[in-house]
Protein backbone atom coordinates (compact mmCIF):
# COMPACT_ATOMS: atom_id res chain seq x y z
CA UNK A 1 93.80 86.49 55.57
CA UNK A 2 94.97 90.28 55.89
CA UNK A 3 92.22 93.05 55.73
CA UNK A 4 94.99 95.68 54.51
CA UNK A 5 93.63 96.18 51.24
CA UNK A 6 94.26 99.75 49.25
CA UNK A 7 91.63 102.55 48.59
CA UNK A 8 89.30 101.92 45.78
CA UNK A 9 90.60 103.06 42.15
CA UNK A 10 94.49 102.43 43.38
CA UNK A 11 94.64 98.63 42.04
CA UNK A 12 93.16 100.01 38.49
CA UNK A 13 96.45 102.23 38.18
CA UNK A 14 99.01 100.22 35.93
CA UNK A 15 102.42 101.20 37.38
CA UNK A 16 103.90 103.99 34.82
CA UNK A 17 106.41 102.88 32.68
CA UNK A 18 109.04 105.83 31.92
CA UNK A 19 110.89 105.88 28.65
CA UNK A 20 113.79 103.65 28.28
CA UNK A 21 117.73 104.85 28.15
CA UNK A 22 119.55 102.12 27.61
CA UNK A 23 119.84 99.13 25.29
CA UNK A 24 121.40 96.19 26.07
CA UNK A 25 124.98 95.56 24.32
CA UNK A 26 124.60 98.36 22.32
CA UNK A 27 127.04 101.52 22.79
CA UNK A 28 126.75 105.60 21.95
CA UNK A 29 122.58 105.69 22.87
CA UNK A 30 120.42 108.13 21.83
CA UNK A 31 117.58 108.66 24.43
CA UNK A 32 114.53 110.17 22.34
CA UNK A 33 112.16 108.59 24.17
CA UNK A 34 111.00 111.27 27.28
CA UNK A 35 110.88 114.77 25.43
CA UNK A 36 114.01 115.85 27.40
CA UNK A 37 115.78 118.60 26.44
CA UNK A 38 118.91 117.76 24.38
CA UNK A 39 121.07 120.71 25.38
CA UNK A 40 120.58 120.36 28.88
CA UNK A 41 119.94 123.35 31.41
CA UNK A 42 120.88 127.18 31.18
CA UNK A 43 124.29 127.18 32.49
CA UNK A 44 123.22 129.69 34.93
CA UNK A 45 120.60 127.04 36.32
CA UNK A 46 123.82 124.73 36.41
CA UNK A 47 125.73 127.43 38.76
CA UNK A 48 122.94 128.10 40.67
CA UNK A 49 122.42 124.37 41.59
CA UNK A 50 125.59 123.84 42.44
CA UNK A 51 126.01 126.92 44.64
CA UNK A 52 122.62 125.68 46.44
CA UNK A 53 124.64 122.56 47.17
CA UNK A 54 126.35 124.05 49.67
CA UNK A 55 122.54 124.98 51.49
CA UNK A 56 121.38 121.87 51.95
CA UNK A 57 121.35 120.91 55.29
CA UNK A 58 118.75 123.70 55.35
CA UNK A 59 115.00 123.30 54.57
CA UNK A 60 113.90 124.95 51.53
CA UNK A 61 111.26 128.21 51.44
CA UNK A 62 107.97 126.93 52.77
CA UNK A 63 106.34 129.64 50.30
CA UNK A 64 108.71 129.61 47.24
CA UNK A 65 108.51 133.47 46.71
CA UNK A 66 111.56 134.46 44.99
CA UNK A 67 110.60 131.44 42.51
CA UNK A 68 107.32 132.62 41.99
CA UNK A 69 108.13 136.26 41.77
CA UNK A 70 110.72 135.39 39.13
CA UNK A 71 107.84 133.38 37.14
CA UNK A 72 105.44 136.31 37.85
CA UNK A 73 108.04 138.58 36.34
CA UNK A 74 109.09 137.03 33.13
CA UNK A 75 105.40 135.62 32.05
CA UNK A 76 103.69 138.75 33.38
CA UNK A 77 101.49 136.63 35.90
CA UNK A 78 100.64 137.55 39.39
CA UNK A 79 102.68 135.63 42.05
CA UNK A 80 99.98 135.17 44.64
CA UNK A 81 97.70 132.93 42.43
CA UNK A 82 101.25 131.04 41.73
CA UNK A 83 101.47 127.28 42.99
CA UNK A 84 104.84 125.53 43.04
CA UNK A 85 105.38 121.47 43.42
CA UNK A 86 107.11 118.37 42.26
CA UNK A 87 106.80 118.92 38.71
CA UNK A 88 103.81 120.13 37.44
CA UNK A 89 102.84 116.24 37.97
CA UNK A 90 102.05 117.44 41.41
CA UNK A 91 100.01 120.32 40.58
CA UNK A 92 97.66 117.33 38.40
CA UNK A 93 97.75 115.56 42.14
CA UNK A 94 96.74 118.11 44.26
CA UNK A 95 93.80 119.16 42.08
CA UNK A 96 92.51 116.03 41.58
CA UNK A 97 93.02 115.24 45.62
CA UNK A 98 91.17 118.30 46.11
CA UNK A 99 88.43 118.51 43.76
CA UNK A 100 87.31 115.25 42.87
CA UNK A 101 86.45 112.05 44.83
CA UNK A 102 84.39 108.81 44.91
CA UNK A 103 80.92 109.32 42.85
CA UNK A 104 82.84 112.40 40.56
CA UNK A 105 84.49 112.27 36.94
CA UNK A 106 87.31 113.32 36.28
CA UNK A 107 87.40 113.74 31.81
CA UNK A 108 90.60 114.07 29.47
CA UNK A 109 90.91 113.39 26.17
CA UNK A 110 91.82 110.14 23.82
CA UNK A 111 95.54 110.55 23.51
CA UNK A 112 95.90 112.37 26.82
CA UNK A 113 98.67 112.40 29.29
CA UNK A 114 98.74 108.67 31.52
CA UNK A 115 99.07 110.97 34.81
CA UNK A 116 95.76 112.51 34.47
CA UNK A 117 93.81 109.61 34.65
CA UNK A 118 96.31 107.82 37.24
CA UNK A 119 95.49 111.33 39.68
CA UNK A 120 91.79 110.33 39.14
CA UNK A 121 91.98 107.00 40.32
CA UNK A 122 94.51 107.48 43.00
CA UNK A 123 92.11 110.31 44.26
CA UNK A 124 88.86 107.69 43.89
CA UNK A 125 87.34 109.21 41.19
CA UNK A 126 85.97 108.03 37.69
CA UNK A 127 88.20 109.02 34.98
CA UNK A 128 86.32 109.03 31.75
CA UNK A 129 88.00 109.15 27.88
CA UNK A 130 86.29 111.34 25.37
CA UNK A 131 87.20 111.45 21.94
CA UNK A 132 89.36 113.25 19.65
CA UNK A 133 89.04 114.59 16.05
CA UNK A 134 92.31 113.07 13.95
CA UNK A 135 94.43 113.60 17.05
CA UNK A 136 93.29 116.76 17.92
CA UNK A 137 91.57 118.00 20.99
CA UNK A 138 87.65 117.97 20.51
CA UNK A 139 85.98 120.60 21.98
CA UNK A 140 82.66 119.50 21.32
CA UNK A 141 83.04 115.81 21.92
CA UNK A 142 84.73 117.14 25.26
CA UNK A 143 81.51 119.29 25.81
CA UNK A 144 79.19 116.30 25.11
CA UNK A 145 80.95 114.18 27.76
CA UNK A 146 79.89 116.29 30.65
CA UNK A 147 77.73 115.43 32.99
CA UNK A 148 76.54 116.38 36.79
CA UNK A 149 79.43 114.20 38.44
CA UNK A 150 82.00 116.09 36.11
CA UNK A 151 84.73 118.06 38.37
CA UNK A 152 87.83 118.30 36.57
CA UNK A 153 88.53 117.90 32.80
CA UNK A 154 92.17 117.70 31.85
CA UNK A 155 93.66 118.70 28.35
CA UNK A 156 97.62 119.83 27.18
CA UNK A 157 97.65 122.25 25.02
CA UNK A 158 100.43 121.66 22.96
CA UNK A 159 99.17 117.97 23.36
CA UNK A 160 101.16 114.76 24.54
CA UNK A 161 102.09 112.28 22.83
CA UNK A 162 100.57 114.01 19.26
CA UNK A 163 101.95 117.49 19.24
CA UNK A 164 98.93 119.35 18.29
CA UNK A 165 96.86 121.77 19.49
CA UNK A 166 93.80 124.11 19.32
CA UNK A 167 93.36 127.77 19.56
CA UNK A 168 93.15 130.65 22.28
CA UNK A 169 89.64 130.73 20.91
CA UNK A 170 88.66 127.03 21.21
CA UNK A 171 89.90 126.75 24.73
CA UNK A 172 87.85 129.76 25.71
CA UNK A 173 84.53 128.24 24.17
CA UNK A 174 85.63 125.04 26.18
CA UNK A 175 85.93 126.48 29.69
CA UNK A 176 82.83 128.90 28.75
CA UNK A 177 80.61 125.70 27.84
CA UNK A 178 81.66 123.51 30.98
CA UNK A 179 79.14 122.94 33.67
CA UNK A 180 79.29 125.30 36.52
CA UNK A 181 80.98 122.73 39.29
CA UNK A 182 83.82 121.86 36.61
CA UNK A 183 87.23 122.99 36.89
CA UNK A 184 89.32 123.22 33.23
CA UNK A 185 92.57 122.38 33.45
CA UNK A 186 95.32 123.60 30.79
CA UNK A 187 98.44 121.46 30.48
CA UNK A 188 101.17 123.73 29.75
CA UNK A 189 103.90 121.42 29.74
CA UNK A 190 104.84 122.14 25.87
CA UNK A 191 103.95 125.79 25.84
CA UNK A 192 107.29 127.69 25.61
CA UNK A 193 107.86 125.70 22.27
CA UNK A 194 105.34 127.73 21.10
CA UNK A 195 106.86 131.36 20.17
CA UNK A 196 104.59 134.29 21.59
CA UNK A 197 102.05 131.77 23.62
CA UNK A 198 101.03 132.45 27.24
CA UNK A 199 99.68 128.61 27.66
CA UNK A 200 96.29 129.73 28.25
CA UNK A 201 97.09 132.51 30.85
CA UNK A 202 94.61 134.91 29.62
CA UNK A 203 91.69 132.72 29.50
CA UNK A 204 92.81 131.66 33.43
CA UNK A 205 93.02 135.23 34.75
CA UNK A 206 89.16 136.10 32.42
CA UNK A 207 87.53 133.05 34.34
CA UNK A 208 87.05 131.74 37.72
CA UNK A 209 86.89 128.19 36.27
CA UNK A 210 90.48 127.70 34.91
CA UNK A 211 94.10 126.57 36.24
CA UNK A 212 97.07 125.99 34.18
CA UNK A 213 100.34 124.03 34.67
CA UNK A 214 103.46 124.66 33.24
CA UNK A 215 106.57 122.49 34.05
CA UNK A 216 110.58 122.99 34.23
CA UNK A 217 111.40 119.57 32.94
CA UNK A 218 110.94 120.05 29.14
CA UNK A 219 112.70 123.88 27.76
CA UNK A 220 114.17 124.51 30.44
CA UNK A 221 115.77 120.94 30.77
CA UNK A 222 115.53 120.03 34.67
CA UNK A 223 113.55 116.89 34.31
CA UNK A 224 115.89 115.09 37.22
CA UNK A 225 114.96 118.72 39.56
CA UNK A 226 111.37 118.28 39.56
CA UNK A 227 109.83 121.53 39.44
CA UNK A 228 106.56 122.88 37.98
CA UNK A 229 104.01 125.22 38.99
CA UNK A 230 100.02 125.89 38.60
CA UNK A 231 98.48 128.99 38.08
CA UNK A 232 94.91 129.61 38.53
CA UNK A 233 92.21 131.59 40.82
CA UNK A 234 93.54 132.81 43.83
CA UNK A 235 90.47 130.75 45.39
CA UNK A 236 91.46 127.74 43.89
CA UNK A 237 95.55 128.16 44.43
CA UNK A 238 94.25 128.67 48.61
CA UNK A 239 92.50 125.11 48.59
CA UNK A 240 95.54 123.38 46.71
CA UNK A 241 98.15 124.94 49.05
CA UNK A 242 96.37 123.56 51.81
CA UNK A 243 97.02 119.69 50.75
CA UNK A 244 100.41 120.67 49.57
CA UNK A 245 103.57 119.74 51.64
CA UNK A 246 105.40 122.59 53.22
CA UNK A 247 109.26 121.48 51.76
CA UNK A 248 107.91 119.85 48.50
CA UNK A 249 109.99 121.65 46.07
CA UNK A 250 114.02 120.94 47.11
CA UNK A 251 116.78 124.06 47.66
CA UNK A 252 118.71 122.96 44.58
CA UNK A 253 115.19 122.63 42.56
CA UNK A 254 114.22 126.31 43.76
CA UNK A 255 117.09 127.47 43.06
CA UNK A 256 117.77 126.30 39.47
CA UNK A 257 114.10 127.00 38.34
CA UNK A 258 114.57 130.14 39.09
CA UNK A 259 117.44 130.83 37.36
CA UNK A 260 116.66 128.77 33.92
CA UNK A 261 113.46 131.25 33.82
CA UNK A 262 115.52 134.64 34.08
CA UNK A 263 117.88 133.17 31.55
CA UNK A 264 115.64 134.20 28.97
CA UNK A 265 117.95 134.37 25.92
CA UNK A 266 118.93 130.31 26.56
CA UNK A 267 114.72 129.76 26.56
CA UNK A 268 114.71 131.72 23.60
CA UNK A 269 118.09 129.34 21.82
CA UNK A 270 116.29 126.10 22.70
CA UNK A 271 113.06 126.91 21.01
CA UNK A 272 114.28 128.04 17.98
CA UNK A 273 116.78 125.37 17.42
CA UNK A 274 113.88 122.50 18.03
CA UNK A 275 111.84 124.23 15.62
CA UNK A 276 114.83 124.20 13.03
CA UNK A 277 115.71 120.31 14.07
CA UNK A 278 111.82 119.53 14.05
CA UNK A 279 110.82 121.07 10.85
CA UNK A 280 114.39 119.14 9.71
CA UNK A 281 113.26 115.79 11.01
CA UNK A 282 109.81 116.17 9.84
CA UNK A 283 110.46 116.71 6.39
CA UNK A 284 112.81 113.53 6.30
CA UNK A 285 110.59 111.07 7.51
CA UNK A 286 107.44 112.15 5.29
CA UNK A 287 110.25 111.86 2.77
CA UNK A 288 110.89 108.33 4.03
CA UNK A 289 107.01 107.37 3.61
CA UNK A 290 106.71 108.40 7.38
CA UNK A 291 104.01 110.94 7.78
CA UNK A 292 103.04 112.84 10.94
CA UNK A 293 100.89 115.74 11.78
CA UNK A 294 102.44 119.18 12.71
CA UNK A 295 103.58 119.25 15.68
CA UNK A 296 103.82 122.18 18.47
CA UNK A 297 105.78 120.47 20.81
CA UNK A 298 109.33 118.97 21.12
CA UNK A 299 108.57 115.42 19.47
CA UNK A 300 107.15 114.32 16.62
CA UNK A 301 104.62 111.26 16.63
CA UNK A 302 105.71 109.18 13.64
CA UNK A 303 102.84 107.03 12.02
CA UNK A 304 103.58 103.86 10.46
CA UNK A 305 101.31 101.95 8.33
CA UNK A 306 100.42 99.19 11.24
CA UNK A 307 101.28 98.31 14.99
CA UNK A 308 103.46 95.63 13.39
CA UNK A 309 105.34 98.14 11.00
CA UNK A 310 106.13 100.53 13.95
CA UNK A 311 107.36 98.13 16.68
CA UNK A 312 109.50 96.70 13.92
CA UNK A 313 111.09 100.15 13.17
CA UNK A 314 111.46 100.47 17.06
CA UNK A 315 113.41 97.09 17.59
CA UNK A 316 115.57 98.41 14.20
CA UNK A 317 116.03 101.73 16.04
CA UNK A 318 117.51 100.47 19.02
CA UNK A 319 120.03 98.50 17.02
CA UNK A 320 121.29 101.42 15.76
CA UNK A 321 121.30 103.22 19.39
CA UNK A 322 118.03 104.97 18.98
CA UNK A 323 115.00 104.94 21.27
CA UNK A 324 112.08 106.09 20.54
CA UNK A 325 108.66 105.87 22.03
CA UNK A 326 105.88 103.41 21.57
CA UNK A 327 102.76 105.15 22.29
CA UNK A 328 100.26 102.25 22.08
CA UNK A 329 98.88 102.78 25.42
CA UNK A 330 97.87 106.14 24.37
CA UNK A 331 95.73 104.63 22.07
CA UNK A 332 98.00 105.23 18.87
CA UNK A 333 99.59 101.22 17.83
CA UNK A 334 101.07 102.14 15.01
CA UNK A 335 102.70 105.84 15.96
CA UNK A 336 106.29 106.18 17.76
CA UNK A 337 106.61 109.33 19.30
CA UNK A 338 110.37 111.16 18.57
CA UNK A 339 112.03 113.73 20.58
CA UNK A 340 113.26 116.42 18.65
CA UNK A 341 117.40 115.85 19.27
CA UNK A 342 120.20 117.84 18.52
CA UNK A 343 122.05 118.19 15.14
CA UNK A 344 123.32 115.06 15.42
CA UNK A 345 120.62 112.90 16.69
CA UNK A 346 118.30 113.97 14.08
CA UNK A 347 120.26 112.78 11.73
CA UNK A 348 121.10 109.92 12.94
CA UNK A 349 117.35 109.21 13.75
CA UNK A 350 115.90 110.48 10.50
CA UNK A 351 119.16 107.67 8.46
CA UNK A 352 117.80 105.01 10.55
CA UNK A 353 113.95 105.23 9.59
CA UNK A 354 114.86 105.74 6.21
CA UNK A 355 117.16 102.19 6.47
CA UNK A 356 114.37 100.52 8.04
CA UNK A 357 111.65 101.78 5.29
CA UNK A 358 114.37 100.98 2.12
CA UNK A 359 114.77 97.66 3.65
CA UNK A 360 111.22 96.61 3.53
CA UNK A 361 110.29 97.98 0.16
């Protein structure tokens, strides 16, 4: 009988299930099921890609410094307390390998992201669920679910998979109320879909008890490039750059990060059309009897009457070439989270929940 057996916490990880793409015998799909951007990169982050193609036989900057001087330029934030890794997934990794083990907690919220409490357990510590207020972060409850062992507590601000969010004010009470050995973490992943917000940036650089993430995979649109970055205390960016590879982030990834942040203007186009296309969609499927709260974010979580009511309007969805997202394990049964698509998908999306509904009544 083999004594190979894995760390403690790894076997309590259920293997991450990414959104689908395809369905089977059905043509012209419509993936709305990741939160991907539907008009794809800046075309300068194309370019730049491409031209890093012709680098890559050489390793990529140990200290990504023209990325993180172009990030420190455009968001106003200091460079040297910038972290860059595989996605901002990695940033979640490296301060949960860091700052929280075996006998510590590791706290996020109801409906929160799956990869905070995987990092937990893959780092051997005790992730622990606290409550939230009609799908909205809870301060309070958060505040009440803190104890000694607490080292980390995780929320996204906008939030995933519910689209809301609290206030610059809320989040400051929150990191001003933890206990002194806790770290707040600030999800940023949704923030540039926000016009004018700086993802918590000034309540990181007031504190020595806050880090925030941001990501390139959602705006931006360079999911498949993995990039995101963490910004936090220069004390706390030193211990997470010592667990973090020396090549993690690719040539082609540098590269087109860097230029999809200078290309300001494209930001700027993406964000206002999902806000036109989200308001849009919105409005149709309360119309439809499909309510959902406002959302911040690119998606919008669509609540059905039942668990039984949704998953039937998913498997009528993909008929029609439409995938959506069932966000049961997030604790929501009878929601389906909805990218926001372009022109076209909308209204495709928003004809096909309004089939589904006239069909049943």
């Amino acid at each position: 009988m083999t004594r190979i057996t894995p760390q403690p916490g790894i076997m309590d990880i259920a293997l991450y299930q990414g959104g689908a793409a395809h369905v089977a015998g059905v043509s012209n799909v419509v993936k709305l099921s990741s939160n991907e951007n539907p008009l794809g990169p800046s075309p300068r982050a194309i370019d730049a890609m491409q031209a890093a193609a012709a680098s890559m036989n050489r390793y990529p900057s140990s200290d990504h410094g023209a990325l993180r001087s172009a990030i420190g330029e455009v968001h106003g934030l200091d460079p040297e307390r910038i972290i860059c890794g595989a996605g901002s997934d990695e940033i979640i990794a490296f301060l949960c390998q860091c700052f929280a083990g075996p006998g510590d907690e590791v706290l996020y919220t109801q409906h929160g992201f799956a990869m905070y409490r995987i990092s937990a357990l893959a780092a051997g510590a005790t992730p622990v669920e606290v409550t939230e207020r009609e799908r909205c972060v809870d301060v309070d409850a958060i505040l009440a679910g803190c104890t000694e062992q607490t080292r980390l507590v995780f929320i996204a601000n906008p939030a995933n998979p519910t689209g809301t969010m609290i206030s610059e004010g809320e989040v400051a009470r929150l990191a001003d109320g933890l206990p002194e050995q806790a770290l707040l973490v600030l999800d940023g992943a949704y923030a540039e879909y926000v016009e004018g917000f700086d993802a918590g940036a000034k309540v990181v650089e007031a504190r020595d008890n806050v880090v925030m993430t941001r990501t390139f995979s959602k705006i931006y649109g360079l999911g498949g490039a993995r990039v995101g970055y963490g910004y936090g205390p220069k004390a706390i960016v030193d211990v997470l750059n010592r667990v973090r590879g020396p090549f993690n982030v690719s040539v082609s990834g540098l590269a087109a990060a860097e230029a999809a942040v200078r290309d300001t203007g494209y930001t700027d186009h993406c964000r206002a059309e999902n806000a036109k296309w989200r308001s849009w969609l919105a409005e149709e499927l309360a119309a439809a009897g499909v309510p959902s709260d406002t959302s911040c974010a690119n998606f919008i979580l669509a609540r059905f009457a039942s668990q039984d009511e949704a998953e039937a309007c998913d498997e009528y969805l993909k008929t029609q070439g439409l995938i959506v997202r069932r966000v049961s394990g997030y604790g929501i049964p009878n929601g389906l989270r909805m990218t926001v698509g372009d022109e076209d998908s909308c209204r495709r999306l928003a004809a096909g929940v309004k089939a589904f509904k006239d069909a049943r009544t």
